[in-house]
Protein backbone atom coordinates (compact mmCIF):
# COMPACT_ATOMS: atom_id res chain seq x y z
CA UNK A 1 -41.69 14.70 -5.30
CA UNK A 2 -40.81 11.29 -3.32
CA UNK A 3 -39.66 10.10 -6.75
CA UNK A 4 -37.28 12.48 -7.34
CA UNK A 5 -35.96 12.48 -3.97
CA UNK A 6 -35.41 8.60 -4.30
CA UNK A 7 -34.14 8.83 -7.65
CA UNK A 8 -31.48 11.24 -6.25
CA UNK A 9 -30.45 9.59 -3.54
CA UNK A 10 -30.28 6.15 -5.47
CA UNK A 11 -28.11 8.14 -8.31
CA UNK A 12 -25.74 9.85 -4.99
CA UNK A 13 -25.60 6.39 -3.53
CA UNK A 14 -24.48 4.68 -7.29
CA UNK A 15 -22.13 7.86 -7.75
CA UNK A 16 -20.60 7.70 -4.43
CA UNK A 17 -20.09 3.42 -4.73
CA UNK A 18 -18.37 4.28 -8.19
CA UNK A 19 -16.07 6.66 -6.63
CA UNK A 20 -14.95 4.19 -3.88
CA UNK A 21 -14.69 1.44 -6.26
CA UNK A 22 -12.10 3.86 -8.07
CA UNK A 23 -10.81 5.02 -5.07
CA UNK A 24 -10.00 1.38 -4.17
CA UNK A 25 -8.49 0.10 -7.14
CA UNK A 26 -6.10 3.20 -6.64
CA UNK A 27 -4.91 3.03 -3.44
CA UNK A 28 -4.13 -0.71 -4.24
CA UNK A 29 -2.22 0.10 -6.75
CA UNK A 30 -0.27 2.66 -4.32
CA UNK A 31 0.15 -0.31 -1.83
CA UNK A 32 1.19 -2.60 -5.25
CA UNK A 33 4.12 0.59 -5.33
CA UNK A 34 4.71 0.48 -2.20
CA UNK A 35 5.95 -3.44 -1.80
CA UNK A 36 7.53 -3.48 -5.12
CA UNK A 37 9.88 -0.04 -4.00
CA UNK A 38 10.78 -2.37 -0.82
CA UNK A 39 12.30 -4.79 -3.25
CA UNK A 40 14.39 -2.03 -5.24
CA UNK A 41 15.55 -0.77 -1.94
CA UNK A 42 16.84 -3.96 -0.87
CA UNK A 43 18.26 -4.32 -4.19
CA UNK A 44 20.49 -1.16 -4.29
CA UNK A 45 21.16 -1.57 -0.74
CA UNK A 46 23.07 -4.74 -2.03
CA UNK A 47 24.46 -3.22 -4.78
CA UNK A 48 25.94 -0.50 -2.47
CA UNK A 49 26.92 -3.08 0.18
CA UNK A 50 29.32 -5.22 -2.54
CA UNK A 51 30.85 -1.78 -3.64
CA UNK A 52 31.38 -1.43 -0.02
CA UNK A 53 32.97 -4.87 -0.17
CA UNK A 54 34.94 -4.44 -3.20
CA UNK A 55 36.43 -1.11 -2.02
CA UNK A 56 37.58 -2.40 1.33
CA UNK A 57 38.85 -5.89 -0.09
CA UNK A 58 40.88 -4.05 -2.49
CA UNK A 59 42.06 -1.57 0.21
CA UNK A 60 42.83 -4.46 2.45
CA UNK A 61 44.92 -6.23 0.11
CA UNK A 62 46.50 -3.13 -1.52
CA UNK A 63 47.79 -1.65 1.80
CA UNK A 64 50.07 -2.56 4.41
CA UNK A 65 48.70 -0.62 6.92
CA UNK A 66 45.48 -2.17 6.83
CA UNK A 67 47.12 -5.71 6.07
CA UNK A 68 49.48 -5.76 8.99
CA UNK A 69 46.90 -4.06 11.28
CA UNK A 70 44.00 -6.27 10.57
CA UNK A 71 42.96 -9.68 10.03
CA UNK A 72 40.21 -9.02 7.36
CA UNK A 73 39.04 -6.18 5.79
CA UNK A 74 35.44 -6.48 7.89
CA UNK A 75 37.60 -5.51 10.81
CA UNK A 76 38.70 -2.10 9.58
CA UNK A 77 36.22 0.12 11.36
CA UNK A 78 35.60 2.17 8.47
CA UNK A 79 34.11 -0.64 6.70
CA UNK A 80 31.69 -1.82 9.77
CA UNK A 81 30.82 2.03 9.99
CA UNK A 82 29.59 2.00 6.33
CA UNK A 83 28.01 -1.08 6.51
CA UNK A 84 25.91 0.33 9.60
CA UNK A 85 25.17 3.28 7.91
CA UNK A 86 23.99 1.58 4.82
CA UNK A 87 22.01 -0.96 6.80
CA UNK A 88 20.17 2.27 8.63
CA UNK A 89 19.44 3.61 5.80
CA UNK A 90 17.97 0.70 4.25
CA UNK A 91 16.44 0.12 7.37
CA UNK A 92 14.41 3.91 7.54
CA UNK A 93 13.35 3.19 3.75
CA UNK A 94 11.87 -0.04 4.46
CA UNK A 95 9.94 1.21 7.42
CA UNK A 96 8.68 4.63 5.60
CA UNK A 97 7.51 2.08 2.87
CA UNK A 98 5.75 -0.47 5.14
CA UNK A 99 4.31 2.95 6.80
CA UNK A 100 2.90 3.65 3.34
CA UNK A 101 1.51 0.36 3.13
CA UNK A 102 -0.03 0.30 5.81
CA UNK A 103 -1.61 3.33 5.95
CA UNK A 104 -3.01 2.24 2.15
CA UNK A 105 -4.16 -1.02 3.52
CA UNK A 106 -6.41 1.15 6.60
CA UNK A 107 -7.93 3.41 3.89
CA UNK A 108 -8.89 0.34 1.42
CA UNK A 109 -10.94 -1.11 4.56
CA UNK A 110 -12.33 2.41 5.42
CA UNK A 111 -13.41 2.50 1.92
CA UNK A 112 -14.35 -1.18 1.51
CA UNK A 113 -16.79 -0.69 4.38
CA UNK A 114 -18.38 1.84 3.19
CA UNK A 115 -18.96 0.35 -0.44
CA UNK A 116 -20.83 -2.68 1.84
CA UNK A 117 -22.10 0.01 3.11
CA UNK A 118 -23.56 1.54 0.27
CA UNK A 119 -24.31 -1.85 -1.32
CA UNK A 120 -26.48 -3.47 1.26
CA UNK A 121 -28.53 0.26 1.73
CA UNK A 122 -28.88 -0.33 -2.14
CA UNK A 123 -30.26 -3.60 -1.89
CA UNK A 124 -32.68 -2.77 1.31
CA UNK A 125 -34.10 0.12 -1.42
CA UNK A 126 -34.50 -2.36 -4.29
CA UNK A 127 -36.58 -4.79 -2.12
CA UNK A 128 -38.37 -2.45 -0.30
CA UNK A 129 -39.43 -0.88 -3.95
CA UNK A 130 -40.10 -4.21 -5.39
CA UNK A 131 -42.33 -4.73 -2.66
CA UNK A 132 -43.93 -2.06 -3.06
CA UNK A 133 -44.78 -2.68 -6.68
CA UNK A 134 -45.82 -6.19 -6.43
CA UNK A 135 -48.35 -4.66 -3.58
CA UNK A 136 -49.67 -1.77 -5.84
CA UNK A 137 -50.05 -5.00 -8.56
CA UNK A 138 -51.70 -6.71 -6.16
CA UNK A 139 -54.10 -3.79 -4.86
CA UNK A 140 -54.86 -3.24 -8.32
CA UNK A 141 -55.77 -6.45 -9.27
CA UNK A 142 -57.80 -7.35 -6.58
């Protein structure tokens, strides 16, 4: 009966370090997603920002209004409004995303501790049973 109960809990404790090792290598590769979608969002915030550009440049040199009004096209307050905007935007992405990252990066170390965890309980039960037998070998030999 002690067997079985020690095989079962070795084969829980090798099931359960198995399913953290998976669930590790996942959420890395969430947190992977994560940092590369920061780079995207910077990258089509830019590509919005120089259509921004273009369209007021254009604008600016195209009308009179806006040419005998202002300087440069980055003081038409249209412009500066849709650059803010854009920039908030960006902004809210990038901090949902290094949310998500970091939120990965607590549940890796939750789960990292408790494959240690599981690891050095592991090894406590493999010395304590190879103990064990070399003392029943010794018993019996003496």
């Amino acid at each position: 009966m002690a067997e079985a109960i020690l095989l079962l809990t070795l084969f829980n404790t090798k099931r359960r370090k198995s399913y953290l090792t998976s669930r590790i290598s996942d959420l890395q590769t969430y947190k992977s997603l994560a940092t590369y979608a920061q780079g995207d969002v910077r990258s089509i915030y830019a590509q919005e920002k120089n259509e921004v550009v273009s369209f007021y440049k254009s604008l600016y040199k195209e009308d009179e209004e806006y040419n005998g009004k202002y300087t440069d096209y980055t003081e038409i307050p249209e412009y500066q409004e849709e650059i803010e905007r854009l920039s908030a935007k960006m902004q809210e992405e990038l901090e949902a995303l290094d949310a998500e990252a970091t939120q990965r990066n607590q549940e890796i170390t939750v789960a990292s501790a408790e494959l240690e965890e599981l690891n050095a309980y592991e090894e406590s039960w493999k010395s304590m049973l190879n103990s064990n037998i070399q003392n029943d070998f010794n018993y019996a030999q003496g």
